[in-house]
PDB file of N, CA and C in Angstrom:
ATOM      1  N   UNK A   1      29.299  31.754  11.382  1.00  0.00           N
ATOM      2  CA  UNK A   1      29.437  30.313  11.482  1.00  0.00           C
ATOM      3  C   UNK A   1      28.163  29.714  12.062  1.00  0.00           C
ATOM      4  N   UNK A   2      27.502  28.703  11.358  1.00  0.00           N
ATOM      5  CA  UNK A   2      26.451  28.113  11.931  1.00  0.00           C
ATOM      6  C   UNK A   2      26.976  27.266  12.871  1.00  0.00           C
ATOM      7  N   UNK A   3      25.854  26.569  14.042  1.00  0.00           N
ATOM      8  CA  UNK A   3      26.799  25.456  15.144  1.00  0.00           C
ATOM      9  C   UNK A   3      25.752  24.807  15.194  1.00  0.00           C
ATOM     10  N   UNK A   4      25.909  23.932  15.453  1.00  0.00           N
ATOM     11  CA  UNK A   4      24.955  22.069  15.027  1.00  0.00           C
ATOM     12  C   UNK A   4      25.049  22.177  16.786  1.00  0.00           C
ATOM     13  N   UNK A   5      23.690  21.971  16.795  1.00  0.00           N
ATOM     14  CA  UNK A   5      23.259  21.162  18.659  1.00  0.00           C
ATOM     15  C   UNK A   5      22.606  19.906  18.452  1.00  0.00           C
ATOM     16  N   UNK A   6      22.999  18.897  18.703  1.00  0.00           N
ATOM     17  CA  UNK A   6      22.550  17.291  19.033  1.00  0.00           C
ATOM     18  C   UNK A   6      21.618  17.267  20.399  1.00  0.00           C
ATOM     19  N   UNK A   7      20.015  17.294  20.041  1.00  0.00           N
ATOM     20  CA  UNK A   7      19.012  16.422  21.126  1.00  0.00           C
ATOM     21  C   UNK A   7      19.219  15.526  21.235  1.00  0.00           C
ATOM     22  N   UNK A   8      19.365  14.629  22.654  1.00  0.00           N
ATOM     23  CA  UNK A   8      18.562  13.787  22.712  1.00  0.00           C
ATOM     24  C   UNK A   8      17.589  13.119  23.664  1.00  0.00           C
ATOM     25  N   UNK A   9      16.250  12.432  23.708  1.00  0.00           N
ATOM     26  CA  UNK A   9      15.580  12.261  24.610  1.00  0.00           C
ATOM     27  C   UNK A   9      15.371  10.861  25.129  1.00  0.00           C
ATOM     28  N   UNK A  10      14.958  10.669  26.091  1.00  0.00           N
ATOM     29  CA  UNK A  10      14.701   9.255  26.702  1.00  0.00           C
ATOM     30  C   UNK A  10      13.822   9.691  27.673  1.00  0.00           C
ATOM     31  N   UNK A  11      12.841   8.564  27.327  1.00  0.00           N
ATOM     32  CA  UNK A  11      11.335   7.870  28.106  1.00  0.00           C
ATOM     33  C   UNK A  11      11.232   6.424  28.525  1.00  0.00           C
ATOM     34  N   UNK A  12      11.362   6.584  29.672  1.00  0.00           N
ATOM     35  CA  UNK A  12      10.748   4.924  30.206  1.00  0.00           C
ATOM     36  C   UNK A  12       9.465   4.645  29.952  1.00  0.00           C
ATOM     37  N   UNK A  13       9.589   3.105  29.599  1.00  0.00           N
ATOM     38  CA  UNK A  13       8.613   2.524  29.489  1.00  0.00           C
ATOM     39  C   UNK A  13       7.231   2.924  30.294  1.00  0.00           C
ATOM     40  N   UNK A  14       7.507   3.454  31.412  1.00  0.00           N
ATOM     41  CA  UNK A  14       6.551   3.939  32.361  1.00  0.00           C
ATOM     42  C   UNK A  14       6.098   5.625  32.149  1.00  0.00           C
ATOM     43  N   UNK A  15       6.451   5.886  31.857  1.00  0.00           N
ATOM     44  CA  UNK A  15       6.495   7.277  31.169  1.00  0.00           C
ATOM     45  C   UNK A  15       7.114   8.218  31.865  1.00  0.00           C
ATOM     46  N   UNK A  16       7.971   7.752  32.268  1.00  0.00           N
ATOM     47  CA  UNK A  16       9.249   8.611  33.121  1.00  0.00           C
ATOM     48  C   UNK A  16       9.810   9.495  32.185  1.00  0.00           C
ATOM     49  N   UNK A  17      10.249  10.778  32.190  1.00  0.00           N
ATOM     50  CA  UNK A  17      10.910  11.459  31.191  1.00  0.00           C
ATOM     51  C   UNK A  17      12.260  11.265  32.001  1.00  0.00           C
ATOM     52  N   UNK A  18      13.430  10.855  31.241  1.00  0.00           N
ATOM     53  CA  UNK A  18      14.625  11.175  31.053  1.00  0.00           C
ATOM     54  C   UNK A  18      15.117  12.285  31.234  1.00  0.00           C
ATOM     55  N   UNK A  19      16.179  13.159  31.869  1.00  0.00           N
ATOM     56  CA  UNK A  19      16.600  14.196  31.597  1.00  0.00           C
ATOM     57  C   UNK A  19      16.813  14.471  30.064  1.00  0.00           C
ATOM     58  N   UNK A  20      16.663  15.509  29.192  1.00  0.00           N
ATOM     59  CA  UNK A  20      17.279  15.602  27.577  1.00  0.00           C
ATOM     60  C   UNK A  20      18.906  15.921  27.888  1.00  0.00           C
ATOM     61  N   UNK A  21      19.603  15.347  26.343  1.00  0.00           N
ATOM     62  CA  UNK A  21      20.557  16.047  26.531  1.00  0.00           C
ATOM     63  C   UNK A  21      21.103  16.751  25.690  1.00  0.00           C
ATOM     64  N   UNK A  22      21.165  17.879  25.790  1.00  0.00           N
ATOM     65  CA  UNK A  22      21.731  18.792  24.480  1.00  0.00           C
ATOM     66  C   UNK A  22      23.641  18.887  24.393  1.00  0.00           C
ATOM     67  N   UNK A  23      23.875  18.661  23.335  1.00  0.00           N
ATOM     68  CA  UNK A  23      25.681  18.816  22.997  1.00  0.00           C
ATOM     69  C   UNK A  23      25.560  19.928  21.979  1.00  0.00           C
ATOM     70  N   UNK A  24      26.187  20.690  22.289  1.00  0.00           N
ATOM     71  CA  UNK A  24      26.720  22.111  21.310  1.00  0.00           C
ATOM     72  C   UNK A  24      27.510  21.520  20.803  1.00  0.00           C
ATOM     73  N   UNK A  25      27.894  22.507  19.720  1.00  0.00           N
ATOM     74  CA  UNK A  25      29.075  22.633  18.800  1.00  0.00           C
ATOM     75  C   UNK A  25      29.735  23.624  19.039  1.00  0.00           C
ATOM     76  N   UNK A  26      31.213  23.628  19.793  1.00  0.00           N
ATOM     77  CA  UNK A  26      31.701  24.655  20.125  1.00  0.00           C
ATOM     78  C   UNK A  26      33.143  24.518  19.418  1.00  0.00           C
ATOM     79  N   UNK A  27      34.000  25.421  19.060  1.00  0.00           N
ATOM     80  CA  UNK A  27      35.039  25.306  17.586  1.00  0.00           C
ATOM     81  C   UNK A  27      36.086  24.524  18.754  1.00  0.00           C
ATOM     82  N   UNK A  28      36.341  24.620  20.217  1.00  0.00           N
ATOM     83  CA  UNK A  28      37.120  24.319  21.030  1.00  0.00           C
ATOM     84  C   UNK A  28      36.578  23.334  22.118  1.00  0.00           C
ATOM     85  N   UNK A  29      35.463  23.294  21.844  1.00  0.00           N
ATOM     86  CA  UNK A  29      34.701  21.856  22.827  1.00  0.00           C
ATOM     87  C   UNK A  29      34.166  22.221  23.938  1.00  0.00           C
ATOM     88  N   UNK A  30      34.266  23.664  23.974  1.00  0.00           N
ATOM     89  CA  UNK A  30      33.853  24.192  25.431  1.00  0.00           C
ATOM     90  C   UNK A  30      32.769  24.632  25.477  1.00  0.00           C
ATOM     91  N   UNK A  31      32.162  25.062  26.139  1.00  0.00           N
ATOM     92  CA  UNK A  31      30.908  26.420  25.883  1.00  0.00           C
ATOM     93  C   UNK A  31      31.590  27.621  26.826  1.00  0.00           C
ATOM     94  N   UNK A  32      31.846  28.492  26.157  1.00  0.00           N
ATOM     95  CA  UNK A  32      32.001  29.918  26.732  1.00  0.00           C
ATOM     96  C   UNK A  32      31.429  29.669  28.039  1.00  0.00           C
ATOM     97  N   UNK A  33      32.116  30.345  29.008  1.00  0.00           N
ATOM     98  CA  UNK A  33      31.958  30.715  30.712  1.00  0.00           C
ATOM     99  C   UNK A  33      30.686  31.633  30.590  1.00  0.00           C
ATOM    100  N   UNK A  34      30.862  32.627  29.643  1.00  0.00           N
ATOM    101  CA  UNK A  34      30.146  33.672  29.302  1.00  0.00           C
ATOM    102  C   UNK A  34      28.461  32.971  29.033  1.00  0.00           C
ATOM    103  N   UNK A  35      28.192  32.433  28.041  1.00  0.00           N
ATOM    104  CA  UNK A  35      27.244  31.885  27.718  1.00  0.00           C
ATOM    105  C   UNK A  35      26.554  30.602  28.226  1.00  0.00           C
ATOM    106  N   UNK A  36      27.637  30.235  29.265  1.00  0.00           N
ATOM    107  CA  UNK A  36      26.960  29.020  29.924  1.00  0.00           C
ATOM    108  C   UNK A  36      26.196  30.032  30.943  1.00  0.00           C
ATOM    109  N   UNK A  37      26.670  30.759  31.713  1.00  0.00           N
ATOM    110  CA  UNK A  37      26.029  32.071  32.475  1.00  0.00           C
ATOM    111  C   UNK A  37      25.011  32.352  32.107  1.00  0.00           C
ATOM    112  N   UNK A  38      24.614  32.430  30.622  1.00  0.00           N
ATOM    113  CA  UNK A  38      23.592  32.907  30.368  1.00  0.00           C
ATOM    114  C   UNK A  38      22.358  32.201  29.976  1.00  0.00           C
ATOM    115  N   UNK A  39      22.962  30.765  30.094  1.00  0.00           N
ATOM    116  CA  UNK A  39      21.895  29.996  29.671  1.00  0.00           C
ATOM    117  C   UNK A  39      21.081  29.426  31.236  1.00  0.00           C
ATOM    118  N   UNK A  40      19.591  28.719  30.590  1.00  0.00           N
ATOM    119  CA  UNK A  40      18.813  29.161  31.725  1.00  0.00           C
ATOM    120  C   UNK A  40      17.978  27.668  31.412  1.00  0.00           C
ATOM    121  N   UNK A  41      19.186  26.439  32.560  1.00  0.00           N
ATOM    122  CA  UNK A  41      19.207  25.765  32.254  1.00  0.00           C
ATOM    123  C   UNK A  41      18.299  24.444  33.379  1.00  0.00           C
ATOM    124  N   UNK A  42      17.359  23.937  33.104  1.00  0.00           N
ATOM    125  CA  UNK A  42      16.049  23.099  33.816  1.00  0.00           C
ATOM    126  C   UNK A  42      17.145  22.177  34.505  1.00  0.00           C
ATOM    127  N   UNK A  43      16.679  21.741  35.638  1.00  0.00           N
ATOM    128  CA  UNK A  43      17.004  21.187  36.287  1.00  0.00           C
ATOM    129  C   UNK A  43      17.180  19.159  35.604  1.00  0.00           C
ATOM    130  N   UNK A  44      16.375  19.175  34.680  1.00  0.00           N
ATOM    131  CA  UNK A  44      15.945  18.143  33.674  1.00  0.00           C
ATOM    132  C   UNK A  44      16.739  17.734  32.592  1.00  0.00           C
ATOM    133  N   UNK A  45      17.873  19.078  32.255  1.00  0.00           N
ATOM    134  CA  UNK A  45      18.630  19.428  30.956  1.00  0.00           C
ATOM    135  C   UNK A  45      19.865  19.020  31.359  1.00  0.00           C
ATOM    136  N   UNK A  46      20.455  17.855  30.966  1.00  0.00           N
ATOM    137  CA  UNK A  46      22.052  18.153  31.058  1.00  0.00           C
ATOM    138  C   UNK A  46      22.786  18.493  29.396  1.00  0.00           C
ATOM    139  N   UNK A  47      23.692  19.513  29.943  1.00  0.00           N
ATOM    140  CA  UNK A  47      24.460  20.131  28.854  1.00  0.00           C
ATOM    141  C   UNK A  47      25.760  19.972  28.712  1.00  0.00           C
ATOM    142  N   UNK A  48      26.224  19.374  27.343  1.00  0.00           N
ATOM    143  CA  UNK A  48      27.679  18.965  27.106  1.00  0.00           C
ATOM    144  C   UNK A  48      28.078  19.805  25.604  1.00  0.00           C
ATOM    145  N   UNK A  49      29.273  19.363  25.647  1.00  0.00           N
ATOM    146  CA  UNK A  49      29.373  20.337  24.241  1.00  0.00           C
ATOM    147  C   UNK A  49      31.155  19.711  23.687  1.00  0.00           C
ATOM    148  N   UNK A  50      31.297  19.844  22.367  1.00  0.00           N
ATOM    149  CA  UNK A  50      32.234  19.142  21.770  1.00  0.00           C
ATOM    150  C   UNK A  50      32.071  19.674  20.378  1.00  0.00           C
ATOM    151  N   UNK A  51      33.655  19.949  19.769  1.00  0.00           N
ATOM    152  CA  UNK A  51      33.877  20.369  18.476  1.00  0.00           C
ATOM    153  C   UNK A  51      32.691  19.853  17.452  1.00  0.00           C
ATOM    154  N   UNK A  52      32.259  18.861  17.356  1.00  0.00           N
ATOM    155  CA  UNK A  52      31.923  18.554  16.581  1.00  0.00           C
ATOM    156  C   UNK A  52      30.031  18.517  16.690  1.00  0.00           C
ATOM    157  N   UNK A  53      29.398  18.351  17.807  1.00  0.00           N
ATOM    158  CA  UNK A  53      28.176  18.746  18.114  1.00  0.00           C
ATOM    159  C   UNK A  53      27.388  17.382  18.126  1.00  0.00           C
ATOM    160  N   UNK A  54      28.050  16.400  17.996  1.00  0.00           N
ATOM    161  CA  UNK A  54      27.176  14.792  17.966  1.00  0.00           C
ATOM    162  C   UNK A  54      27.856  14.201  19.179  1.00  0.00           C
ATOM    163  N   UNK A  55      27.259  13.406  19.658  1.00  0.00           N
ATOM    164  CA  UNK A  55      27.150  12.324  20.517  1.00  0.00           C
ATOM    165  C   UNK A  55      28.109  11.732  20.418  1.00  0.00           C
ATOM    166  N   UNK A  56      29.135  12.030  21.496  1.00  0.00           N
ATOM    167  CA  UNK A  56      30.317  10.872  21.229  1.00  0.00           C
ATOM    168  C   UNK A  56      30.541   9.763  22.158  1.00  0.00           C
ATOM    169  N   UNK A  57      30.810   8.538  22.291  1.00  0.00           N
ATOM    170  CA  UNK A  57      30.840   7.950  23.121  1.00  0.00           C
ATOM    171  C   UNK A  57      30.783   8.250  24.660  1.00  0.00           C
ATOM    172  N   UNK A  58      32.053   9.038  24.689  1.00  0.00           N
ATOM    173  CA  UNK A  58      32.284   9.389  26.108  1.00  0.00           C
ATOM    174  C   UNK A  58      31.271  10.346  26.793  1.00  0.00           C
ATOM    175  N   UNK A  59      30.356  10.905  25.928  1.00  0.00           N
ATOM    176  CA  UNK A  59      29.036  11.348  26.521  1.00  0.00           C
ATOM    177  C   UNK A  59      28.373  10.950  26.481  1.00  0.00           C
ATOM    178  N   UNK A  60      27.997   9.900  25.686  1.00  0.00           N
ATOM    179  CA  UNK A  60      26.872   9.013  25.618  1.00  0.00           C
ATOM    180  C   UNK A  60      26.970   8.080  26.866  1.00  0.00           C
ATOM    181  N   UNK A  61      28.738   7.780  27.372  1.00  0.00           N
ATOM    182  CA  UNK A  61      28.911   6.934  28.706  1.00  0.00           C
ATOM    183  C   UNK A  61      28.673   7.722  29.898  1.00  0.00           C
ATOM    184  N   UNK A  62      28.818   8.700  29.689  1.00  0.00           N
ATOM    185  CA  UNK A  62      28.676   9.694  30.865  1.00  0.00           C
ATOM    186  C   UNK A  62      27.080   9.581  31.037  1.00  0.00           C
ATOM    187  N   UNK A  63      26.306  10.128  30.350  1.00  0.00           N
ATOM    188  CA  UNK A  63      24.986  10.194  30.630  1.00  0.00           C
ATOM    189  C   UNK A  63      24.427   8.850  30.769  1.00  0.00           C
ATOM    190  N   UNK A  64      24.651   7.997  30.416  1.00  0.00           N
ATOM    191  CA  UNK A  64      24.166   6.702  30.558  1.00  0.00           C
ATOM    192  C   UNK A  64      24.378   6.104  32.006  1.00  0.00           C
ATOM    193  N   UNK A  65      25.836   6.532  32.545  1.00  0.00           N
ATOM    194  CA  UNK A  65      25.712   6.475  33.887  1.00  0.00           C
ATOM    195  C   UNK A  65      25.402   7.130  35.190  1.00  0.00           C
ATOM    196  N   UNK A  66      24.778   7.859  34.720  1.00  0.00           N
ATOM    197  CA  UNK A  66      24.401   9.145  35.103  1.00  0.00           C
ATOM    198  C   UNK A  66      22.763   9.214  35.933  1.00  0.00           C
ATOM    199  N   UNK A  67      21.623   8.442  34.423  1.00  0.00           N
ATOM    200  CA  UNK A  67      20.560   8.742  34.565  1.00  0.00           C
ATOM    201  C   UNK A  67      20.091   7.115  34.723  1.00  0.00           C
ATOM    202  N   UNK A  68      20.789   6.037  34.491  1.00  0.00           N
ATOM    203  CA  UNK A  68      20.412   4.613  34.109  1.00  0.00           C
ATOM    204  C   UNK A  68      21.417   4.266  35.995  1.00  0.00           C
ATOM    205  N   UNK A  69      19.920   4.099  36.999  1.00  0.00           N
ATOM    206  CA  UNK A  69      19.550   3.922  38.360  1.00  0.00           C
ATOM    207  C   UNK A  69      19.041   2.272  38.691  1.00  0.00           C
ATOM    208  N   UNK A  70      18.516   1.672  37.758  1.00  0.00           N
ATOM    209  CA  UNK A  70      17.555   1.070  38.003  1.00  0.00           C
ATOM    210  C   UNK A  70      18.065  -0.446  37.220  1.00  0.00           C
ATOM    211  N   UNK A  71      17.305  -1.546  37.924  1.00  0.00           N
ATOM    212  CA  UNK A  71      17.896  -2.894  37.446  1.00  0.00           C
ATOM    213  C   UNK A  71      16.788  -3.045  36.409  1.00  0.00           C
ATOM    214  N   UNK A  72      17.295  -3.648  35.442  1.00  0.00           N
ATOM    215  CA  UNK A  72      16.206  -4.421  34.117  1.00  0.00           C
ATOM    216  C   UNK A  72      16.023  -3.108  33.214  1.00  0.00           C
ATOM    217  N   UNK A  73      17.075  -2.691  32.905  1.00  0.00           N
ATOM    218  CA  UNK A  73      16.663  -1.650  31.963  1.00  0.00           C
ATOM    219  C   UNK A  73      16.960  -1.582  30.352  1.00  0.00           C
ATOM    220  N   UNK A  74      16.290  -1.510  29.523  1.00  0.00           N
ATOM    221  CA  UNK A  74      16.472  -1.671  28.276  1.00  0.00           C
ATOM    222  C   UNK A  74      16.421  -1.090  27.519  1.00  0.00           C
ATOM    223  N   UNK A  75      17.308  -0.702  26.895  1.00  0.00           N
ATOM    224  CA  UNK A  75      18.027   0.816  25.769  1.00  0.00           C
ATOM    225  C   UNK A  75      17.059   0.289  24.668  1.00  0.00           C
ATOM    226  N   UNK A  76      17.129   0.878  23.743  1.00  0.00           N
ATOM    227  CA  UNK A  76      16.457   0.492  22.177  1.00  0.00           C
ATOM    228  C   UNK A  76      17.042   1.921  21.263  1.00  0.00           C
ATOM    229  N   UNK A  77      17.944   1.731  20.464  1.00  0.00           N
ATOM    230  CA  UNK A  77      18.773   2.373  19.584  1.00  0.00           C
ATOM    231  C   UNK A  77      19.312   2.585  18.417  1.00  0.00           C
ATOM    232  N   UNK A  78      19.710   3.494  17.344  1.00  0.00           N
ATOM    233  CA  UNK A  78      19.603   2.882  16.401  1.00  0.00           C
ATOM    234  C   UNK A  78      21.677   2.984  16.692  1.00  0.00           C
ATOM    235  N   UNK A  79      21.298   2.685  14.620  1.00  0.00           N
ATOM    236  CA  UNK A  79      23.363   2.465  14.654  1.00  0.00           C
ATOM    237  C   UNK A  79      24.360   3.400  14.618  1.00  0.00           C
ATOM    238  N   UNK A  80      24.163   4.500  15.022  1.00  0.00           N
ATOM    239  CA  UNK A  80      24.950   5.636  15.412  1.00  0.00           C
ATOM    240  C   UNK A  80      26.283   4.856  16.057  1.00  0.00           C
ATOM    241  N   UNK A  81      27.674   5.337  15.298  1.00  0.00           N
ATOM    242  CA  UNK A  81      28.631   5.224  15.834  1.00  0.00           C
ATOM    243  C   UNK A  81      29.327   5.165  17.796  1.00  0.00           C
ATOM    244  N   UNK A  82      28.486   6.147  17.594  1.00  0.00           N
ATOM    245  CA  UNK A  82      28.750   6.162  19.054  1.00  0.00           C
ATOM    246  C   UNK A  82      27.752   5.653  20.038  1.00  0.00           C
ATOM    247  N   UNK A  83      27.235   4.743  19.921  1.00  0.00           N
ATOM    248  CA  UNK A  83      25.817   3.405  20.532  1.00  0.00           C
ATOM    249  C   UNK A  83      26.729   2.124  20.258  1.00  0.00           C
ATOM    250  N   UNK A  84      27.620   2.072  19.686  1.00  0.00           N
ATOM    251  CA  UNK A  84      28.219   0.540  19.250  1.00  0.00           C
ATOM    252  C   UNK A  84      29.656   0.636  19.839  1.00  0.00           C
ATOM    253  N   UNK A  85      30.382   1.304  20.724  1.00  0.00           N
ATOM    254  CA  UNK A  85      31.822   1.287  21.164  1.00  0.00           C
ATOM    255  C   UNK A  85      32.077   0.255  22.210  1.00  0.00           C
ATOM    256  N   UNK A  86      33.052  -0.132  22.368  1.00  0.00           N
ATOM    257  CA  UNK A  86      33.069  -0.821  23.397  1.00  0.00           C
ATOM    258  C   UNK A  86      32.514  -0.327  24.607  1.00  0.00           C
ATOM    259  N   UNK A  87      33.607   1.048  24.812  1.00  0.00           N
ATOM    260  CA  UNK A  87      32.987   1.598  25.829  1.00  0.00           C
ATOM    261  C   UNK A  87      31.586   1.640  26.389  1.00  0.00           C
ATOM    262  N   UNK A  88      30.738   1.964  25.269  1.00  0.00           N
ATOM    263  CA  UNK A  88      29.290   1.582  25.547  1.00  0.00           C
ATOM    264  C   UNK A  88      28.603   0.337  26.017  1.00  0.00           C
ATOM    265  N   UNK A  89      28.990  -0.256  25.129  1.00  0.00           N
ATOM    266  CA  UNK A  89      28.891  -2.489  25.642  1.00  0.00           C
ATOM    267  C   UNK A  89      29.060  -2.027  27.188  1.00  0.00           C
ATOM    268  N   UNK A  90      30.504  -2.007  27.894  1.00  0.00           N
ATOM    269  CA  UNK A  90      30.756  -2.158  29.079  1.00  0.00           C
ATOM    270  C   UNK A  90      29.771  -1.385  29.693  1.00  0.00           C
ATOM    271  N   UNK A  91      29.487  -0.072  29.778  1.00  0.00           N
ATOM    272  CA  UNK A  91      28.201   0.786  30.512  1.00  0.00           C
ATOM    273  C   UNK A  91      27.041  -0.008  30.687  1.00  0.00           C
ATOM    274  N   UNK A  92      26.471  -0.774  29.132  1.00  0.00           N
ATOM    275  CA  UNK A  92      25.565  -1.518  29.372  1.00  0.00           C
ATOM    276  C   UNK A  92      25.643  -2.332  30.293  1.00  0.00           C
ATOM    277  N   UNK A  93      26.925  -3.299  29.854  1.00  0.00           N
ATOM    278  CA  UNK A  93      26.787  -4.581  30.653  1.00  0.00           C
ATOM    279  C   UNK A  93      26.886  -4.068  32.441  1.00  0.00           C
ATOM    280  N   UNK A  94      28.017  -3.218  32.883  1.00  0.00           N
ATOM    281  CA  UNK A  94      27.686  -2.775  34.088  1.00  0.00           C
ATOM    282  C   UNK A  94      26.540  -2.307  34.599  1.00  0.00           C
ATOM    283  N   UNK A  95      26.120  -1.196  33.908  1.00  0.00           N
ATOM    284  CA  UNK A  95      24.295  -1.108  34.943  1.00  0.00           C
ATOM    285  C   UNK A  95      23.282  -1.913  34.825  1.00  0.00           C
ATOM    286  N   UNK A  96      23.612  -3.256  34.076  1.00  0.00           N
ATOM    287  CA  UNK A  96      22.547  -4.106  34.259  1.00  0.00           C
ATOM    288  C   UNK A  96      21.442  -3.895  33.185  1.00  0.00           C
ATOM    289  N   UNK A  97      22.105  -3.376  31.689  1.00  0.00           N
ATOM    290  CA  UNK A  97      20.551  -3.205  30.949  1.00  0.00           C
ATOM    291  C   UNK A  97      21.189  -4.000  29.987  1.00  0.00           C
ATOM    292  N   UNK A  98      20.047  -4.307  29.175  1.00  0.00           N
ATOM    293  CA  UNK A  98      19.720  -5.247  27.683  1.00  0.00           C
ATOM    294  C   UNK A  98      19.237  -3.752  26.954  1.00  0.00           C
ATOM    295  N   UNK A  99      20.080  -4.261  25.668  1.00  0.00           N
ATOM    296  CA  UNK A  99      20.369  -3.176  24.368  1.00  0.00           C
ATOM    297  C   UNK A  99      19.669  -4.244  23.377  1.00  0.00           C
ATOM    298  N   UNK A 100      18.756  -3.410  22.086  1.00  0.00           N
ATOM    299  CA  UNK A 100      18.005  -3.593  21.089  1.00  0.00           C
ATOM    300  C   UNK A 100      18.417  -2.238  19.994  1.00  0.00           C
ATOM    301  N   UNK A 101      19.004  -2.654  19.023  1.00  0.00           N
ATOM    302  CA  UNK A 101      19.623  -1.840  18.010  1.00  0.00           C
ATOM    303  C   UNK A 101      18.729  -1.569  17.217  1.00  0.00           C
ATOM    304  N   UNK A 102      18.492  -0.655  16.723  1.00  0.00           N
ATOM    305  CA  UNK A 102      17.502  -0.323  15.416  1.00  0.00           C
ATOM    306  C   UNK A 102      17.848  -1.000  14.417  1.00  0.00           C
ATOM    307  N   UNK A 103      17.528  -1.763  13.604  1.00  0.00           N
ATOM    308  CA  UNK A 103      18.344  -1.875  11.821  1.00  0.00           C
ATOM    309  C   UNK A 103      18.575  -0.504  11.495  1.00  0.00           C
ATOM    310  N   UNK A 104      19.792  -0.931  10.637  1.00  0.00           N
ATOM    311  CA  UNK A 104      20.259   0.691  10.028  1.00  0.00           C
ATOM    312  C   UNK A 104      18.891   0.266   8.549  1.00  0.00           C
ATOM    313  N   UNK A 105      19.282   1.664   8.345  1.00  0.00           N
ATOM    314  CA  UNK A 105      18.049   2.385   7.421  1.00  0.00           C
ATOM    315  C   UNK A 105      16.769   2.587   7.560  1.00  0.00           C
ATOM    316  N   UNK A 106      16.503   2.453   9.207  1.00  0.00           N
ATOM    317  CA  UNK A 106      14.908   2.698   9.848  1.00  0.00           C
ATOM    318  C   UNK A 106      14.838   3.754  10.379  1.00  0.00           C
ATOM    319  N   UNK A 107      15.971   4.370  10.588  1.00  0.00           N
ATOM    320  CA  UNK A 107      16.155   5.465  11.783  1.00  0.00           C
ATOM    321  C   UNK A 107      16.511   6.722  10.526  1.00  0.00           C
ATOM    322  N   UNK A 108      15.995   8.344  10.866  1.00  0.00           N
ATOM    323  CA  UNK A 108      17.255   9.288   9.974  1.00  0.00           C
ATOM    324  C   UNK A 108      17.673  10.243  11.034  1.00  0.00           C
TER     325      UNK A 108
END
Protein backbone atom coordinates (compact mmCIF):
# COMPACT_ATOMS: atom_id res chain seq x y z
CA UNK A 1 0.00 0.00 0.00
CA UNK A 2 1.39 3.34 -0.92
CA UNK A 3 0.60 6.32 1.91
CA UNK A 4 0.29 10.00 0.77
CA UNK A 5 2.18 12.53 3.40
CA UNK A 6 0.84 16.24 3.10
CA UNK A 7 3.81 19.16 3.62
CA UNK A 8 3.24 22.03 4.65
CA UNK A 9 5.37 25.20 5.14
CA UNK A 10 5.08 28.72 6.44
CA UNK A 11 7.46 31.81 6.35
CA UNK A 12 6.97 35.15 7.77
CA UNK A 13 7.26 37.95 6.07
CA UNK A 14 10.44 38.48 8.10
CA UNK A 15 11.90 35.35 7.31
CA UNK A 16 10.89 33.50 10.27
CA UNK A 17 10.51 29.81 9.40
CA UNK A 18 7.32 28.33 10.62
CA UNK A 19 7.44 25.02 12.16
CA UNK A 20 6.53 22.41 8.85
CA UNK A 21 3.83 20.26 9.15
CA UNK A 22 3.75 16.84 7.97
CA UNK A 23 0.17 14.62 8.07
CA UNK A 24 0.58 10.89 7.23
CA UNK A 25 -1.73 8.69 5.85
CA UNK A 26 -2.45 6.15 8.25
CA UNK A 27 -5.50 3.38 7.21
CA UNK A 28 -6.76 4.23 11.07
CA UNK A 29 -5.60 7.90 11.58
CA UNK A 30 -3.00 7.03 13.90
CA UNK A 31 0.67 6.60 13.44
CA UNK A 32 1.84 3.37 14.99
CA UNK A 33 3.36 3.81 18.72
CA UNK A 34 5.99 1.73 17.04
CA UNK A 35 6.98 4.13 14.32
CA UNK A 36 6.31 7.29 15.96
CA UNK A 37 9.35 5.83 18.28
CA UNK A 38 11.19 5.65 15.51
CA UNK A 39 10.86 8.69 13.94
CA UNK A 40 13.47 11.36 14.61
CA UNK A 41 11.53 14.21 14.90
CA UNK A 42 13.12 18.33 14.90
CA UNK A 43 12.02 20.20 17.34
CA UNK A 44 10.58 22.54 14.23
CA UNK A 45 8.34 19.49 12.85
CA UNK A 46 4.94 19.04 14.09
CA UNK A 47 3.42 15.67 13.15
CA UNK A 48 -0.27 14.72 12.62
CA UNK A 49 -1.70 12.00 10.75
CA UNK A 50 -5.30 11.03 9.41
CA UNK A 51 -6.89 8.34 7.11
CA UNK A 52 -6.76 10.25 4.45
CA UNK A 53 -3.21 12.20 4.49
CA UNK A 54 -4.50 15.97 3.58
CA UNK A 55 -5.08 18.77 5.68
CA UNK A 56 -8.20 18.76 7.37
CA UNK A 57 -9.64 21.53 9.02
CA UNK A 58 -9.25 20.47 12.46
CA UNK A 59 -5.49 20.40 11.82
CA UNK A 60 -5.20 23.11 9.95
CA UNK A 61 -7.10 24.80 13.35
CA UNK A 62 -4.89 23.16 15.53
CA UNK A 63 -1.70 24.34 13.99
CA UNK A 64 -2.87 27.66 13.27
CA UNK A 65 -3.34 28.06 16.89
CA UNK A 66 -0.56 26.73 17.80
CA UNK A 67 2.19 28.66 15.83
CA UNK A 68 0.04 32.11 14.94
CA UNK A 69 1.52 34.25 18.47
CA UNK A 70 1.56 37.48 17.11
CA UNK A 71 -0.93 40.53 16.33
CA UNK A 72 -1.26 41.67 12.47
CA UNK A 73 -0.77 38.52 10.93
CA UNK A 74 -1.62 37.61 7.46
CA UNK A 75 -2.26 34.11 5.97
CA UNK A 76 -2.13 34.11 2.04
CA UNK A 77 -3.73 30.75 0.70
CA UNK A 78 -4.99 29.07 -1.87
CA UNK A 79 -8.73 27.24 -2.13
CA UNK A 80 -8.16 24.04 -0.52
CA UNK A 81 -11.24 22.83 1.20
CA UNK A 82 -9.97 22.87 4.31
CA UNK A 83 -8.64 26.94 4.30
CA UNK A 84 -12.42 27.93 3.73
CA UNK A 85 -14.43 26.19 6.91
CA UNK A 86 -15.94 28.03 9.22
CA UNK A 87 -13.95 26.68 11.68
CA UNK A 88 -11.04 28.29 10.04
CA UNK A 89 -12.81 31.95 9.57
CA UNK A 90 -13.22 31.77 13.47
CA UNK A 91 -9.23 30.83 14.14
CA UNK A 92 -8.61 33.66 11.87
CA UNK A 93 -10.85 36.06 13.20
CA UNK A 94 -9.71 35.06 16.89
CA UNK A 95 -5.86 35.43 16.58
CA UNK A 96 -6.19 38.57 15.00
CA UNK A 97 -5.00 37.80 11.29
CA UNK A 98 -6.27 39.01 7.76
CA UNK A 99 -6.62 36.05 5.15
CA UNK A 100 -5.80 36.57 1.21
CA UNK A 101 -7.03 33.50 -0.86
CA UNK A 102 -5.23 32.47 -3.89
CA UNK A 103 -7.69 32.41 -7.05
CA UNK A 104 -8.39 28.88 -7.73
CA UNK A 105 -6.42 27.72 -10.79
CA UNK A 106 -3.06 29.55 -9.69
CA UNK A 107 -2.10 27.17 -7.16
CA UNK A 108 -1.49 22.93 -8.04
Amino acid sequence: MNHFITVMLMIRADGEKMPALLIFQEKNGQIPNLVRERLNIPENVIIKSNKSGYISDQILNDYLRTILRRENQLLIYDQAGSHKTIMISNAISDLDATKIVIPGGCTK
